[in-house]
PDB file of N, CA and C in Angstrom:
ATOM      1  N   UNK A   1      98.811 123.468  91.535  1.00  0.00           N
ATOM      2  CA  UNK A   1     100.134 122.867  91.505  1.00  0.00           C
ATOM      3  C   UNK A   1      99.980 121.343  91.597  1.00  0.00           C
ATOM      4  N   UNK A   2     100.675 120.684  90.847  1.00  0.00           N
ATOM      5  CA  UNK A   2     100.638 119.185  90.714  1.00  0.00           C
ATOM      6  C   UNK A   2     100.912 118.802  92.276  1.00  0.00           C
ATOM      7  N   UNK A   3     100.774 117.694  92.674  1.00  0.00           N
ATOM      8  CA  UNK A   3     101.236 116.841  93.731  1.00  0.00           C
ATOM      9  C   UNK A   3     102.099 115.977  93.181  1.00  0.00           C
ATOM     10  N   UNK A   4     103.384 115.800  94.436  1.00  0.00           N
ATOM     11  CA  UNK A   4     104.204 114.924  93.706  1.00  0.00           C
ATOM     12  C   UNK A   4     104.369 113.881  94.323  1.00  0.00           C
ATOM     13  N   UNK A   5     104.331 112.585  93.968  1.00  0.00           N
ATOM     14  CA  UNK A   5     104.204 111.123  95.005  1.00  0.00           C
ATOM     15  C   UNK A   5     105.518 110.324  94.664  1.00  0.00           C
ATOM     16  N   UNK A   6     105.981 110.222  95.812  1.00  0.00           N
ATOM     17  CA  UNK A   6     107.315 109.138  96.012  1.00  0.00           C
ATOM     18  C   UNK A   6     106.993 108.164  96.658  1.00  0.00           C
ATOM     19  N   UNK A   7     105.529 107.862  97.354  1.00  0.00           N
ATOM     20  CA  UNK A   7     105.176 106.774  97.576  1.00  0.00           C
ATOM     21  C   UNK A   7     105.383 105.659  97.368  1.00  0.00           C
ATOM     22  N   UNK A   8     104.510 106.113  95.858  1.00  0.00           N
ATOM     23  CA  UNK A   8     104.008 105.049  94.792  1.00  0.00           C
ATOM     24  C   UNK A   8     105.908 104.250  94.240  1.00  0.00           C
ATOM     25  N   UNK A   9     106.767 104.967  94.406  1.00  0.00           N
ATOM     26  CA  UNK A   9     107.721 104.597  93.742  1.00  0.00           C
ATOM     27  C   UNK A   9     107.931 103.559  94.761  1.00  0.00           C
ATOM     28  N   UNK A  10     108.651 104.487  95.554  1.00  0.00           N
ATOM     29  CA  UNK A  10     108.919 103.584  97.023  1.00  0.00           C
ATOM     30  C   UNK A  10     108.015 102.162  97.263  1.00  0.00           C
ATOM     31  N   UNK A  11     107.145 102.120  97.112  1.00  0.00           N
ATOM     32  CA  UNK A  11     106.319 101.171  97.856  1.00  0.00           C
ATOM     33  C   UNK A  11     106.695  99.971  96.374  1.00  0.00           C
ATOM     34  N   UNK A  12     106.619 100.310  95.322  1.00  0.00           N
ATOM     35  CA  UNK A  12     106.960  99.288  94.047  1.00  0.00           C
ATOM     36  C   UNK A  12     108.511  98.739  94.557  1.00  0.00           C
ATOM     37  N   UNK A  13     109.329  99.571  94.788  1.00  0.00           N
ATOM     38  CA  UNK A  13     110.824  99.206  95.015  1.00  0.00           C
ATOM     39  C   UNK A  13     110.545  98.118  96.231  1.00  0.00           C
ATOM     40  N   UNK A  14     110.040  98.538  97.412  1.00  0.00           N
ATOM     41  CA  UNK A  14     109.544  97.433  98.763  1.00  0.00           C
ATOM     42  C   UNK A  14     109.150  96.311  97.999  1.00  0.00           C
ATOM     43  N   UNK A  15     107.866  96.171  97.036  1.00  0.00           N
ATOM     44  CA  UNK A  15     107.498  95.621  96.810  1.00  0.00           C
ATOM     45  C   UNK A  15     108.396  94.114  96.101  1.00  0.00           C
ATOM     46  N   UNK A  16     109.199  94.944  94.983  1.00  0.00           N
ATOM     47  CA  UNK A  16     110.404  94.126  94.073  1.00  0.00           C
ATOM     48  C   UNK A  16     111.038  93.518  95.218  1.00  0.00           C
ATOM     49  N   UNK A  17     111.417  94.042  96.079  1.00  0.00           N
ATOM     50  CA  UNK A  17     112.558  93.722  96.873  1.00  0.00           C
ATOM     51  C   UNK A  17     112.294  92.476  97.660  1.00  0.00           C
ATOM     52  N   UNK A  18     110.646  92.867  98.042  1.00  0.00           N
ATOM     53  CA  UNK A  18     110.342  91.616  99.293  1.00  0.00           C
ATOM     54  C   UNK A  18     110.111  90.270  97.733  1.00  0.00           C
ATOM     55  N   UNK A  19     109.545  90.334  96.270  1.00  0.00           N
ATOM     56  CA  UNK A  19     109.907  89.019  95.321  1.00  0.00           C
ATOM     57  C   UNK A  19     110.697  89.242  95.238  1.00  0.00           C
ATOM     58  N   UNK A  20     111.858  89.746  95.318  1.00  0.00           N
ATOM     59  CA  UNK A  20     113.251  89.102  95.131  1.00  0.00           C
ATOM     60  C   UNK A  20     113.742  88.035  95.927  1.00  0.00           C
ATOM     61  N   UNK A  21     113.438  88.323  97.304  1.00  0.00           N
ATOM     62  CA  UNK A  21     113.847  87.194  98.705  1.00  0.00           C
ATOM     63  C   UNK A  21     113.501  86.243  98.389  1.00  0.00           C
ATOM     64  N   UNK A  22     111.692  86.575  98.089  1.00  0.00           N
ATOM     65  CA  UNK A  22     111.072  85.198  98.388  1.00  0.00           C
ATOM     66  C   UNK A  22     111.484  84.075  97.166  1.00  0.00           C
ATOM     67  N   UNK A  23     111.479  84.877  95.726  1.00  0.00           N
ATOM     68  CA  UNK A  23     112.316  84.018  94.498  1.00  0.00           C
ATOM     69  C   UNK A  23     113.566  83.325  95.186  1.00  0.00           C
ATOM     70  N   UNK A  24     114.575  84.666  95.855  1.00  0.00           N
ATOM     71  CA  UNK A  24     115.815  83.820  96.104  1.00  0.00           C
ATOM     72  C   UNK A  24     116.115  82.692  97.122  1.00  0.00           C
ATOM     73  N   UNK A  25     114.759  82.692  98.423  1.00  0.00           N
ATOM     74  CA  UNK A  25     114.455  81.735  99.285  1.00  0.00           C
ATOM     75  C   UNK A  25     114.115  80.292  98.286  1.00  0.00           C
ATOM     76  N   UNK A  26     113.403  80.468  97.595  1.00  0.00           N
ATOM     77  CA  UNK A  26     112.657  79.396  96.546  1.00  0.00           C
ATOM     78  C   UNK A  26     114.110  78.967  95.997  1.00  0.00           C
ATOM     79  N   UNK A  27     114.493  79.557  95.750  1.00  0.00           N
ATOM     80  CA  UNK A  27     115.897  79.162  94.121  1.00  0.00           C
ATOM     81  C   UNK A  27     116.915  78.484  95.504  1.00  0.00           C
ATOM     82  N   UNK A  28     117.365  79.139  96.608  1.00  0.00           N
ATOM     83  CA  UNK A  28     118.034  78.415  97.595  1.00  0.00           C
ATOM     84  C   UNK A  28     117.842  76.749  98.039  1.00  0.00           C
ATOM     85  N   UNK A  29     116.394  76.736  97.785  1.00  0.00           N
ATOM     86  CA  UNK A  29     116.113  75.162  98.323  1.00  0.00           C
ATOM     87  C   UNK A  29     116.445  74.049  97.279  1.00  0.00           C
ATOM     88  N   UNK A  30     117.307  74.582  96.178  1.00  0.00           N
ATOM     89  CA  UNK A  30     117.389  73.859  95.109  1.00  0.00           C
ATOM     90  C   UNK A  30     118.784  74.373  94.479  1.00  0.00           C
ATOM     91  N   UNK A  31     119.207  74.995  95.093  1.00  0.00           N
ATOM     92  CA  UNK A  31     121.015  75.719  94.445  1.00  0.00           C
ATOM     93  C   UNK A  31     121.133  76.235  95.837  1.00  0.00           C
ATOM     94  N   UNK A  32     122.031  75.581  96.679  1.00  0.00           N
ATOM     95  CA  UNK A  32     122.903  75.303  97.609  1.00  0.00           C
ATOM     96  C   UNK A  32     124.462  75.115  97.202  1.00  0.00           C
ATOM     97  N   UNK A  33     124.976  75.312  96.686  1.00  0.00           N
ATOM     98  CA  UNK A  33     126.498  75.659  97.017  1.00  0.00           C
ATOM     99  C   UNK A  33     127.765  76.294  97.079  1.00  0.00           C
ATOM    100  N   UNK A  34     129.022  76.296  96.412  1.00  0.00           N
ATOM    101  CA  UNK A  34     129.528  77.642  97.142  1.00  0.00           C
ATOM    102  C   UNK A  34     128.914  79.056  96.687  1.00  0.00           C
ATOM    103  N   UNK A  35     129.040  78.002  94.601  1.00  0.00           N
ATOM    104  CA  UNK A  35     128.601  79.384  93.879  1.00  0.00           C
ATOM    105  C   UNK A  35     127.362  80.436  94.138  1.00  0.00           C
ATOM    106  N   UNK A  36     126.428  79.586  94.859  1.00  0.00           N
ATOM    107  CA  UNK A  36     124.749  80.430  94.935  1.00  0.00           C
ATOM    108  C   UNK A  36     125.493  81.514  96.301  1.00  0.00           C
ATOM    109  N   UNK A  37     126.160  80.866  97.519  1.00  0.00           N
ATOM    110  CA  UNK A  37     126.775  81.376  98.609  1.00  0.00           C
ATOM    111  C   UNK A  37     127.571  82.793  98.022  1.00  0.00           C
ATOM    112  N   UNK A  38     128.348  82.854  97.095  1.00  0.00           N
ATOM    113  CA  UNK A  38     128.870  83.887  96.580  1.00  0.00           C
ATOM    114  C   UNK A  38     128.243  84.533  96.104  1.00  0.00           C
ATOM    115  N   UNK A  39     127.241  83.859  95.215  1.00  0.00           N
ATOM    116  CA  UNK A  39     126.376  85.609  94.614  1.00  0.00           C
ATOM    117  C   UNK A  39     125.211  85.450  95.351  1.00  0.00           C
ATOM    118  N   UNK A  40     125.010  85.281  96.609  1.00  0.00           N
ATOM    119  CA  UNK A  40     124.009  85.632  97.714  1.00  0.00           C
ATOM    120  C   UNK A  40     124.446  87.174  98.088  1.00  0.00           C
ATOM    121  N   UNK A  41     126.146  86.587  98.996  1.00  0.00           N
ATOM    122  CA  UNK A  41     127.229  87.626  99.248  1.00  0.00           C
ATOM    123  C   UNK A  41     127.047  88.634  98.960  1.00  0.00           C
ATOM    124  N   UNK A  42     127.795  88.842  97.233  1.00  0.00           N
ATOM    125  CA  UNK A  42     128.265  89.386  96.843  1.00  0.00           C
ATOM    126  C   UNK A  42     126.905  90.719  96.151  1.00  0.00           C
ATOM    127  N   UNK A  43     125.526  89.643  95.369  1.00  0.00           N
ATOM    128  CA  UNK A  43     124.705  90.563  95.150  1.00  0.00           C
ATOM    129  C   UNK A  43     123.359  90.948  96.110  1.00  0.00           C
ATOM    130  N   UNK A  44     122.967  89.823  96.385  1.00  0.00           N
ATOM    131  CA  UNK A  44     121.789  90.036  96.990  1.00  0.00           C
ATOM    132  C   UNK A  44     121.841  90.843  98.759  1.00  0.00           C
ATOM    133  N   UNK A  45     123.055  90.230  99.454  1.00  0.00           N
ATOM    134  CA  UNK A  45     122.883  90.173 101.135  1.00  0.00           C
ATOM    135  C   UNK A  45     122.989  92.062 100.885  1.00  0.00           C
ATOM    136  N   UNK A  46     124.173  92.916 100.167  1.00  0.00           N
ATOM    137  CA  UNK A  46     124.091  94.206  99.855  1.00  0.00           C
ATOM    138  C   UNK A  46     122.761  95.231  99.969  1.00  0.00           C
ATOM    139  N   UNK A  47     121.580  94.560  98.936  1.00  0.00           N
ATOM    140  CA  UNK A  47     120.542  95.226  98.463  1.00  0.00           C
ATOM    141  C   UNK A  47     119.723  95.564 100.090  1.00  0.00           C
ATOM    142  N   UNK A  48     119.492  94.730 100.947  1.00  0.00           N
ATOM    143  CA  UNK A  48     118.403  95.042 101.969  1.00  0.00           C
ATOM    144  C   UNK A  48     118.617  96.351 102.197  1.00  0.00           C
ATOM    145  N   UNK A  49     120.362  96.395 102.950  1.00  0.00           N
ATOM    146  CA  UNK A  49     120.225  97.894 104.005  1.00  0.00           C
ATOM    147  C   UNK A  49     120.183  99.173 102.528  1.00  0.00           C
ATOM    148  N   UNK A  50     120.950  98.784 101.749  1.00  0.00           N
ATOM    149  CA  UNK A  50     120.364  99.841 100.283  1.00  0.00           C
ATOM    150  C   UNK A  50     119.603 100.145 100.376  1.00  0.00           C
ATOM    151  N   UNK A  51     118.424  98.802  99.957  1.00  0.00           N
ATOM    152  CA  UNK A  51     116.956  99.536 100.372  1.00  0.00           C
ATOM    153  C   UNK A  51     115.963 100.223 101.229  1.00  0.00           C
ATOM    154  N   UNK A  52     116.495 100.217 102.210  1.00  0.00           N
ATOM    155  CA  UNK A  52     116.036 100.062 103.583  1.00  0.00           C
ATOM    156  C   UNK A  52     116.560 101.996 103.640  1.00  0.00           C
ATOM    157  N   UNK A  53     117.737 102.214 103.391  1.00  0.00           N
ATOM    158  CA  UNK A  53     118.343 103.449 103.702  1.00  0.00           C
ATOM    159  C   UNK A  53     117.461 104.125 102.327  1.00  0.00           C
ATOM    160  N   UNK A  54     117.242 103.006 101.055  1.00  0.00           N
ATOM    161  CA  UNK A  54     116.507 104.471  99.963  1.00  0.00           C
ATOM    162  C   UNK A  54     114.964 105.004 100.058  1.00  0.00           C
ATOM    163  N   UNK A  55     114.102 103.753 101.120  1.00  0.00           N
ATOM    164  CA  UNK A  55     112.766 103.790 101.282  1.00  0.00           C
ATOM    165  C   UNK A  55     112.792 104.984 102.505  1.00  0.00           C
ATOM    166  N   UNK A  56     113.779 105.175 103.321  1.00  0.00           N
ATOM    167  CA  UNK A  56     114.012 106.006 104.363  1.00  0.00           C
ATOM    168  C   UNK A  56     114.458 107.641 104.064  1.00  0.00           C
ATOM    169  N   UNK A  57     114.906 107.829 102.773  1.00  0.00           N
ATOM    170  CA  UNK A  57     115.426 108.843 102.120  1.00  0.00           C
ATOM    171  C   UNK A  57     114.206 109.600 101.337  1.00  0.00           C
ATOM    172  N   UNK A  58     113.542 108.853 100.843  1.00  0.00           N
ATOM    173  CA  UNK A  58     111.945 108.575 100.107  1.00  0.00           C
ATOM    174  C   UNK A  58     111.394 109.106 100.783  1.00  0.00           C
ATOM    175  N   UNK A  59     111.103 108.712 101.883  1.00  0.00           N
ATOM    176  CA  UNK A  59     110.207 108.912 102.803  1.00  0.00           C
ATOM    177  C   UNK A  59     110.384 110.576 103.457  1.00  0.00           C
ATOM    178  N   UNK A  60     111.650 110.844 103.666  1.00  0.00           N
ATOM    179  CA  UNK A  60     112.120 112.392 103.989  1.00  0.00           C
ATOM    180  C   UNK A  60     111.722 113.284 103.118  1.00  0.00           C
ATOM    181  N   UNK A  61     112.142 112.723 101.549  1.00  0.00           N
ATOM    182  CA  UNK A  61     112.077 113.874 100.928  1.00  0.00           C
ATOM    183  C   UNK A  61     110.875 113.932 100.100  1.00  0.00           C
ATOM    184  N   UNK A  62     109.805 113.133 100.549  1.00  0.00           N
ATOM    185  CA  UNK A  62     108.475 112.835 100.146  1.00  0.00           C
ATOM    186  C   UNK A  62     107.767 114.237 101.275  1.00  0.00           C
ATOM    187  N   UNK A  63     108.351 113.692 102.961  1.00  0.00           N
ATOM    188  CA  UNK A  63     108.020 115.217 103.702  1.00  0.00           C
ATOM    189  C   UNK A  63     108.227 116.673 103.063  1.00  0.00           C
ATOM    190  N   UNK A  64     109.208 116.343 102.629  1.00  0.00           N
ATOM    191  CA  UNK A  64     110.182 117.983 102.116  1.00  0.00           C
ATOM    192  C   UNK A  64     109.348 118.402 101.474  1.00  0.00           C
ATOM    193  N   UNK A  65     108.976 117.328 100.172  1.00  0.00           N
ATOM    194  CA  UNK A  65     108.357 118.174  99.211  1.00  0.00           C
ATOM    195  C   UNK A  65     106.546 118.253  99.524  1.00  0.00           C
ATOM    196  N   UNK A  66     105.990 118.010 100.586  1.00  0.00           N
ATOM    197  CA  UNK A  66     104.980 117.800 100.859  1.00  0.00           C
ATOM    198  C   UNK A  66     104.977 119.765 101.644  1.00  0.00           C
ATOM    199  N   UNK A  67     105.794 119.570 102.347  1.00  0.00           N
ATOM    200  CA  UNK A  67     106.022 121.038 103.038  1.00  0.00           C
ATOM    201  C   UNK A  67     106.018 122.523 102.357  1.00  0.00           C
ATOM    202  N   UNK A  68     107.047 121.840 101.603  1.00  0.00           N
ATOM    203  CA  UNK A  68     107.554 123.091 100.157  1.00  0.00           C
ATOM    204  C   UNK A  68     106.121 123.171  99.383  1.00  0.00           C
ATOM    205  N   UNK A  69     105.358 122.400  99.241  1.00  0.00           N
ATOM    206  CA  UNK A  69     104.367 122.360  98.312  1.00  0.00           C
ATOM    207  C   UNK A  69     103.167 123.533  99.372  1.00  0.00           C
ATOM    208  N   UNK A  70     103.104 123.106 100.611  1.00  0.00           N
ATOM    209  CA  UNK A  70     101.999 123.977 101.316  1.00  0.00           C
ATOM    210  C   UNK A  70     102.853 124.668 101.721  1.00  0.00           C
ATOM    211  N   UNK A  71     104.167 125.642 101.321  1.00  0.00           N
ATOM    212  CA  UNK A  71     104.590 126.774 101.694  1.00  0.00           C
ATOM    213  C   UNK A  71     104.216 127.446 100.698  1.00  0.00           C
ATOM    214  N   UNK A  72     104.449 127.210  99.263  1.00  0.00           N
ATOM    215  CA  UNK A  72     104.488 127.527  97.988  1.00  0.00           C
ATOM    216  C   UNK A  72     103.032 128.151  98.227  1.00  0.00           C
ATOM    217  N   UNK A  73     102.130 127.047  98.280  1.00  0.00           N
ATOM    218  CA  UNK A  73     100.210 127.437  98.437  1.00  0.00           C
ATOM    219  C   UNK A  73      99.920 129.017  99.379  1.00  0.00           C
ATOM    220  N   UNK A  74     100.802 128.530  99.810  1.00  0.00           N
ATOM    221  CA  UNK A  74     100.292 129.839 101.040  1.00  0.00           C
ATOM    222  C   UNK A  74     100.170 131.441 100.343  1.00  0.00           C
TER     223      UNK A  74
END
């Protein structure tokens, strides 16, 4: 039976997420005003706990199917 990895996904999504900051830290020291403030808001401040709750969901059903897989074996 194949193995199935949500790791690898997960850990790319972490990965995007932590260059996204650091791009949008960089782009901040040079676009400061209301407009960057609004689509900070509006797109970026959103994404953390998103991510944070989908790497955590990942991570569950990475168990699940890790379980199901050595029930299946048995």
């Amino acid at each position: 039976m194949a193995t199935i990895d949500l790791f690898t996904g997960a850990a790319h999504l972490r990965d995007a997420t932590e260059e996204l900051q650091l791009a949008w830290q960089q782009t901040a020291e040079h676009w400061d005003d209301s407009v960057s403030r609004k689509f900070c808001q509006q797109y970026l401040e959103p994404i953390g706990p998103d991510v944070k709750t989908g790497l955590e969901a990942i991570g569950q059903m990475q168990l699940l199917i890790r379980q199901m897989q050595q029930e299946c074996e048995t």
